[in-house]
C-alpha atoms as a PDB file:
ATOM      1  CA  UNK A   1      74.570 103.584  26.800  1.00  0.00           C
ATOM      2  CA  UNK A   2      71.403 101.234  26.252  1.00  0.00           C
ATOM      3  CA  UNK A   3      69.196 102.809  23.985  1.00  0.00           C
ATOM      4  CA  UNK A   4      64.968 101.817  23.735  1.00  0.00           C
ATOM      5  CA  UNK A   5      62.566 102.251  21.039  1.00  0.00           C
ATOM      6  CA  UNK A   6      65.388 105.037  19.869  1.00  0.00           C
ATOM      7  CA  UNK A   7      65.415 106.460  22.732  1.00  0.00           C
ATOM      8  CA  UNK A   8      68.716 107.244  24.552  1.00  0.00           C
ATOM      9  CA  UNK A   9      69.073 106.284  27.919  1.00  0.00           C
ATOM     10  CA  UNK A  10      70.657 109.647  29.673  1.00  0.00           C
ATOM     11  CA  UNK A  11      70.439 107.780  32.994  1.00  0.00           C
ATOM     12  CA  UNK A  12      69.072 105.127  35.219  1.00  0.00           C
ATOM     13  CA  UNK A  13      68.767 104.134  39.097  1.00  0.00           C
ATOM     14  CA  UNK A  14      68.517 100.409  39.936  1.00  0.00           C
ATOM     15  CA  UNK A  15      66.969  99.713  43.465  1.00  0.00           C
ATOM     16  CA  UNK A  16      67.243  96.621  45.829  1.00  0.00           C
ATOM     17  CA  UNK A  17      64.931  94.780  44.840  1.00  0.00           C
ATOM     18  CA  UNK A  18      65.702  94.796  40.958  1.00  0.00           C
ATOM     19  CA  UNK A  19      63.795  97.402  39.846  1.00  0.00           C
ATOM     20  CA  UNK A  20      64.491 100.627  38.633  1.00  0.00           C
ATOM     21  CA  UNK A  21      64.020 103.843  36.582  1.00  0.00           C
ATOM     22  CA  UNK A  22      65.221 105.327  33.614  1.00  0.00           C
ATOM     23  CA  UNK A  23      65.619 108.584  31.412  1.00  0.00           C
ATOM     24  CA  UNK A  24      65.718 108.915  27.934  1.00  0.00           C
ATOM     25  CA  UNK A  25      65.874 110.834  25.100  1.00  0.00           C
ATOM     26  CA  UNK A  26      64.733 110.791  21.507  1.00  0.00           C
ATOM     27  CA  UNK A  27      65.854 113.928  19.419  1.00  0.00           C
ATOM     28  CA  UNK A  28      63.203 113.503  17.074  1.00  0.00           C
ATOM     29  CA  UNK A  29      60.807 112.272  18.672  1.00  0.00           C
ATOM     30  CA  UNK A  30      57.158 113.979  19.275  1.00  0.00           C
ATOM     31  CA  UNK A  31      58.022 114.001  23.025  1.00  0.00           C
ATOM     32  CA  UNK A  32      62.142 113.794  22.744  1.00  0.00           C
ATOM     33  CA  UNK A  33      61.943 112.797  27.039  1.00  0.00           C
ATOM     34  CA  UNK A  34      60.371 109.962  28.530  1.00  0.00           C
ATOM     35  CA  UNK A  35      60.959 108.125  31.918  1.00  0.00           C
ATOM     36  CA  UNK A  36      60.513 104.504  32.218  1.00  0.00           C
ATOM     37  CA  UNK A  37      60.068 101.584  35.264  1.00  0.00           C
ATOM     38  CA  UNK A  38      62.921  98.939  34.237  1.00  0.00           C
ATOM     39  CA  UNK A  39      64.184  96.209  35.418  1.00  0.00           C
ATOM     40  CA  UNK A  40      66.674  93.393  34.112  1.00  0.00           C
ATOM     41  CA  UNK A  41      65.298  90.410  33.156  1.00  0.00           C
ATOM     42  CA  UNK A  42      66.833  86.419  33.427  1.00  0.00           C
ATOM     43  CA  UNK A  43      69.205  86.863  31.015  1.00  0.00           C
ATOM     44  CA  UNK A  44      70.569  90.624  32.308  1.00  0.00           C
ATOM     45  CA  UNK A  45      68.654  92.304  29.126  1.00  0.00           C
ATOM     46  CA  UNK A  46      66.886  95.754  30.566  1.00  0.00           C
ATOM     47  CA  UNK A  47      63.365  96.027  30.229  1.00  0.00           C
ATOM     48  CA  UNK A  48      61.365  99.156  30.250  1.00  0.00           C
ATOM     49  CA  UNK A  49      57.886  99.465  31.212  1.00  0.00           C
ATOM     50  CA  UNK A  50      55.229 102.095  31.637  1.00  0.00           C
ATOM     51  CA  UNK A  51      56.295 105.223  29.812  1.00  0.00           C
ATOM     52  CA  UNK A  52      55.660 108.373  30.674  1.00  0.00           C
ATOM     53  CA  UNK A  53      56.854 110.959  28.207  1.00  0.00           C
ATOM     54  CA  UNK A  54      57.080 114.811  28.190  1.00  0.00           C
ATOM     55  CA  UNK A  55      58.560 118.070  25.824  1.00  0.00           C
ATOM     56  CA  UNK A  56      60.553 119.372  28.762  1.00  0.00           C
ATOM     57  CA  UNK A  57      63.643 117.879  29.828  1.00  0.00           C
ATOM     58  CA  UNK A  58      63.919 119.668  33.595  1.00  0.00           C
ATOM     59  CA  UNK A  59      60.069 118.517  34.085  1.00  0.00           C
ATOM     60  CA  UNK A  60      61.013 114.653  32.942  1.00  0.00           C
ATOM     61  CA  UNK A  61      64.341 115.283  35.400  1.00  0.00           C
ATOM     62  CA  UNK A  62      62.168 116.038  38.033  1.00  0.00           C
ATOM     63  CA  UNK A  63      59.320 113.240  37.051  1.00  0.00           C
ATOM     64  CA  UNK A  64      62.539 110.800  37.186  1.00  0.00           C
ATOM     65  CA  UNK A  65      63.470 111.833  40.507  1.00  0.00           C
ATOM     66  CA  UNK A  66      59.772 111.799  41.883  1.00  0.00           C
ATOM     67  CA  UNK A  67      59.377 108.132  40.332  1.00  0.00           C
ATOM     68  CA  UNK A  68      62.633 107.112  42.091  1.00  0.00           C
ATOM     69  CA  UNK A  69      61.175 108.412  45.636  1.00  0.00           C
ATOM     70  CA  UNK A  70      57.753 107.364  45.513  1.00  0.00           C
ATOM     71  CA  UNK A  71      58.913 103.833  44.878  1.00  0.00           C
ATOM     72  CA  UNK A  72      61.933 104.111  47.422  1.00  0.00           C
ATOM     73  CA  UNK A  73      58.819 105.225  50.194  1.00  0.00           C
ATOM     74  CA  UNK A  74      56.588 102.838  49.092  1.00  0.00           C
ATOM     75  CA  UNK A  75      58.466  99.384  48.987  1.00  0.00           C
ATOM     76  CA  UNK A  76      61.362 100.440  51.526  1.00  0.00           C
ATOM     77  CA  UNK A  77      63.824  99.852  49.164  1.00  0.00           C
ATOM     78  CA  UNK A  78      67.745 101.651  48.768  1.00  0.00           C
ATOM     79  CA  UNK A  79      69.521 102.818  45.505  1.00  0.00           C
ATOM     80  CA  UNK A  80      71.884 100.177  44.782  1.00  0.00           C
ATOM     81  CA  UNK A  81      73.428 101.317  41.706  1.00  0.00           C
ATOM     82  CA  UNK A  82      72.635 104.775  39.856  1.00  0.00           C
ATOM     83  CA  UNK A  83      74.193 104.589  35.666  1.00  0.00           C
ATOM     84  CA  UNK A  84      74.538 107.291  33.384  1.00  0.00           C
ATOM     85  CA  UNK A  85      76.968 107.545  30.647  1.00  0.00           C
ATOM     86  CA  UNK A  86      80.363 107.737  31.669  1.00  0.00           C
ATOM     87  CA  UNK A  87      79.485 108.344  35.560  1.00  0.00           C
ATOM     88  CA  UNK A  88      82.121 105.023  36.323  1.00  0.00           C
ATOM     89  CA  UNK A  89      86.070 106.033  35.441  1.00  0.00           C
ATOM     90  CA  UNK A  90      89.081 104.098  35.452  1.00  0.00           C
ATOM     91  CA  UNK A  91      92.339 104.413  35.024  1.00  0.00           C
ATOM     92  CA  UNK A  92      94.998 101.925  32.750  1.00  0.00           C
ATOM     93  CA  UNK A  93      98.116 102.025  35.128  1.00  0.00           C
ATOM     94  CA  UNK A  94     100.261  99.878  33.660  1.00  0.00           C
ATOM     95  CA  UNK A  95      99.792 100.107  29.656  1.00  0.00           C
ATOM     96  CA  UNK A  96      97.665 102.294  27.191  1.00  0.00           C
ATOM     97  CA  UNK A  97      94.564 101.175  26.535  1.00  0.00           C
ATOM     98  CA  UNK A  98      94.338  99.340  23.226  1.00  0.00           C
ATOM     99  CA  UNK A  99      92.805  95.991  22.226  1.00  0.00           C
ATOM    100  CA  UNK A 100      92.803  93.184  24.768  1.00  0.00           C
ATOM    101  CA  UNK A 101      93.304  95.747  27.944  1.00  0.00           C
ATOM    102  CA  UNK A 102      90.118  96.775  28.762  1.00  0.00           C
ATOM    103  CA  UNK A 103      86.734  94.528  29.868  1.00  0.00           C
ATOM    104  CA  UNK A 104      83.735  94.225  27.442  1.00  0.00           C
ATOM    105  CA  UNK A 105      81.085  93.566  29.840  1.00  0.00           C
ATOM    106  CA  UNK A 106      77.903  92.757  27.991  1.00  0.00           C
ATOM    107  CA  UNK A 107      75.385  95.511  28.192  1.00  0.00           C
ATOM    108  CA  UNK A 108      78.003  97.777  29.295  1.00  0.00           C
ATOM    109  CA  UNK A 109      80.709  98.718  26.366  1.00  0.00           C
ATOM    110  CA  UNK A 110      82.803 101.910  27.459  1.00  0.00           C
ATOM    111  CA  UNK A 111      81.613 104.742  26.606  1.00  0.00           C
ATOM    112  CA  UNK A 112      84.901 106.678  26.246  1.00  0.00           C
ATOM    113  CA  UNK A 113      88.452 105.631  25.969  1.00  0.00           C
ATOM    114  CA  UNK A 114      91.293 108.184  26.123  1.00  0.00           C
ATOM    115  CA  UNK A 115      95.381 107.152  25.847  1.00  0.00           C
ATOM    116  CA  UNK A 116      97.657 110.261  27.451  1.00  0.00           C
ATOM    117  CA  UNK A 117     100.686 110.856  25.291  1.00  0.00           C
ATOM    118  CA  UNK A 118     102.489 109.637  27.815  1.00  0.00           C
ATOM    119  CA  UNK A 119     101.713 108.304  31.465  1.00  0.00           C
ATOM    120  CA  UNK A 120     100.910 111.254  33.938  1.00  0.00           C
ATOM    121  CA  UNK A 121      99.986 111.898  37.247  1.00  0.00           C
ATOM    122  CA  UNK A 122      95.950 111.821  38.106  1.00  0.00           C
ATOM    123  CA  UNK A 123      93.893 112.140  41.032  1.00  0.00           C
ATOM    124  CA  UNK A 124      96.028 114.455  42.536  1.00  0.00           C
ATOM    125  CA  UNK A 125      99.266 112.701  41.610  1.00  0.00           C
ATOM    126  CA  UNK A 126      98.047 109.847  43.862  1.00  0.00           C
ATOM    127  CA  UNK A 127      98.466 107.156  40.448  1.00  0.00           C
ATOM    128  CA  UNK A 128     100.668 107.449  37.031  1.00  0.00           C
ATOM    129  CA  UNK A 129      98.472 106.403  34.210  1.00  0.00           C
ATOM    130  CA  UNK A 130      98.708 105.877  30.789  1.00  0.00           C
ATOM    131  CA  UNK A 131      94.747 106.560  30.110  1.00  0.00           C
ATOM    132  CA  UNK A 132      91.146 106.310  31.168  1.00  0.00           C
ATOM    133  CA  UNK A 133      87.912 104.423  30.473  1.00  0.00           C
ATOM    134  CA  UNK A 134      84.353 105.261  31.419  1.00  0.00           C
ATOM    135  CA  UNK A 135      81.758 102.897  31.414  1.00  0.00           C
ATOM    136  CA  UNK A 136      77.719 103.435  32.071  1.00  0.00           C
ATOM    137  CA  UNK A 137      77.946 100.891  35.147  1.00  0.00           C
ATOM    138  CA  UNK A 138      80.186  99.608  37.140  1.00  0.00           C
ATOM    139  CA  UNK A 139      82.890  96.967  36.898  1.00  0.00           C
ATOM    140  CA  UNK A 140      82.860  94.416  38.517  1.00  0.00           C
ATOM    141  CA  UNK A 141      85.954  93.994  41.305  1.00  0.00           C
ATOM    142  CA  UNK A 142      87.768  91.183  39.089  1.00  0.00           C
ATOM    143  CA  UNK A 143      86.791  92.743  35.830  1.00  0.00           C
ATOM    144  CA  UNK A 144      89.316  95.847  36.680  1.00  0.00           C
ATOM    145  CA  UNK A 145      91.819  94.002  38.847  1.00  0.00           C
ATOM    146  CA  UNK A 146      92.466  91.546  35.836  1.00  0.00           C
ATOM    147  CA  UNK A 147      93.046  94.165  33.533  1.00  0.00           C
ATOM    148  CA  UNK A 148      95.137  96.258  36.188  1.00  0.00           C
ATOM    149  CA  UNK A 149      92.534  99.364  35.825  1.00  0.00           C
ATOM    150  CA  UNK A 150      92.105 101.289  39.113  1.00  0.00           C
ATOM    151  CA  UNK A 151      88.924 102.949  39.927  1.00  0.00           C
ATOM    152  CA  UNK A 152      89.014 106.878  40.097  1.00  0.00           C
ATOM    153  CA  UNK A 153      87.245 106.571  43.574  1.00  0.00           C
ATOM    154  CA  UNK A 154      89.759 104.728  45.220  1.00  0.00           C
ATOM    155  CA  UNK A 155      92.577 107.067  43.361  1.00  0.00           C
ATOM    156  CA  UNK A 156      90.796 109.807  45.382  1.00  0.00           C
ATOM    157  CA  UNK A 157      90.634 107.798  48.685  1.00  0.00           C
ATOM    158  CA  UNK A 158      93.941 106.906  48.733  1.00  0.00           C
ATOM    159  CA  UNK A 159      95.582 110.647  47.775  1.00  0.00           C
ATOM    160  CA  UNK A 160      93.163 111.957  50.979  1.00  0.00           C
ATOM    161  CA  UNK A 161      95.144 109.334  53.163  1.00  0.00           C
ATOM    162  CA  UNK A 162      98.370 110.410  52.033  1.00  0.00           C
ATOM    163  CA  UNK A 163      97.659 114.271  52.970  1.00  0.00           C
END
């Protein structure tokens, strides 16, 4: 996950029109939570803007939230993409995961990889895999169908169809 002036970044919402907001947290910091305005700029590097930072993580939860709403009412904009460490899984079908099988998106290394001892039934038996990745953000549709990884979402979708 990105981090900012040491500060982890526990989550973030990106809107329509670019913008967004983020959480973070800094352990030893004087005020460990702080929510910021971001946005990417023209070379897909986040920037963070206009702090505001706080002692109490629910009250920063809730000051992330409220940040995310008043700008959704004011500008009549939608959530287009909400990130938070390893909030996007997928699944290696067809090998373990090992050097070479997995994307390296910049700005968006996985944030856990996991090989099975063997390949095993997931979702609900809907997929044999040999592992998983999770990743802050999403992949992009070629980025997992060239390295033959398989959303957990669509895992789900398609063992509800079979039932």
């Amino acid at each position: 996950m990105d981090k900012n002036q040491g500060y982890s970044i526990l989550k973030a919402v990106m809107l329509e029109n670019g913008r967004g907001f983020a959480l973070g947290h800094h352990p030893t910091a004087p005020s460990p939570y702080v929510t910021w305005a971001c946005y990417d700029d023209k070379n897909g590097q986040r920037q963070y803007e206009w702090g505001h930072y706080g002692n109490d993580l629910a009250a920063m939860e809730q000051d992330f939230s409220d940040r995310v709403k008043d700008y959704q009412r004011l500008y009549y904009v939608g959530i287009v993409q909400t990130e938070a460490p390893g909030l996007y899984k997928y699944y290696s079908t067809q090998r373990p995961v090992d050097i070479g099988t997995f994307p390296k998106p910049p700005h968006n290394a996985p944030d856990e990889i996991v090989n099975y001892d063997r390949r095993i039934p997931v979702e609900g038996g809907a997929f044999l895999a040999w592992g998983h990745l999770t990743y802050t953000r999403p992949l992009t549709e070629k980025e997992a169908s060239d390295y033959e990884l398989r959303p957990a979402s669509v895992i789900s979708e398609l063992s509800r169809k079979k039932r």
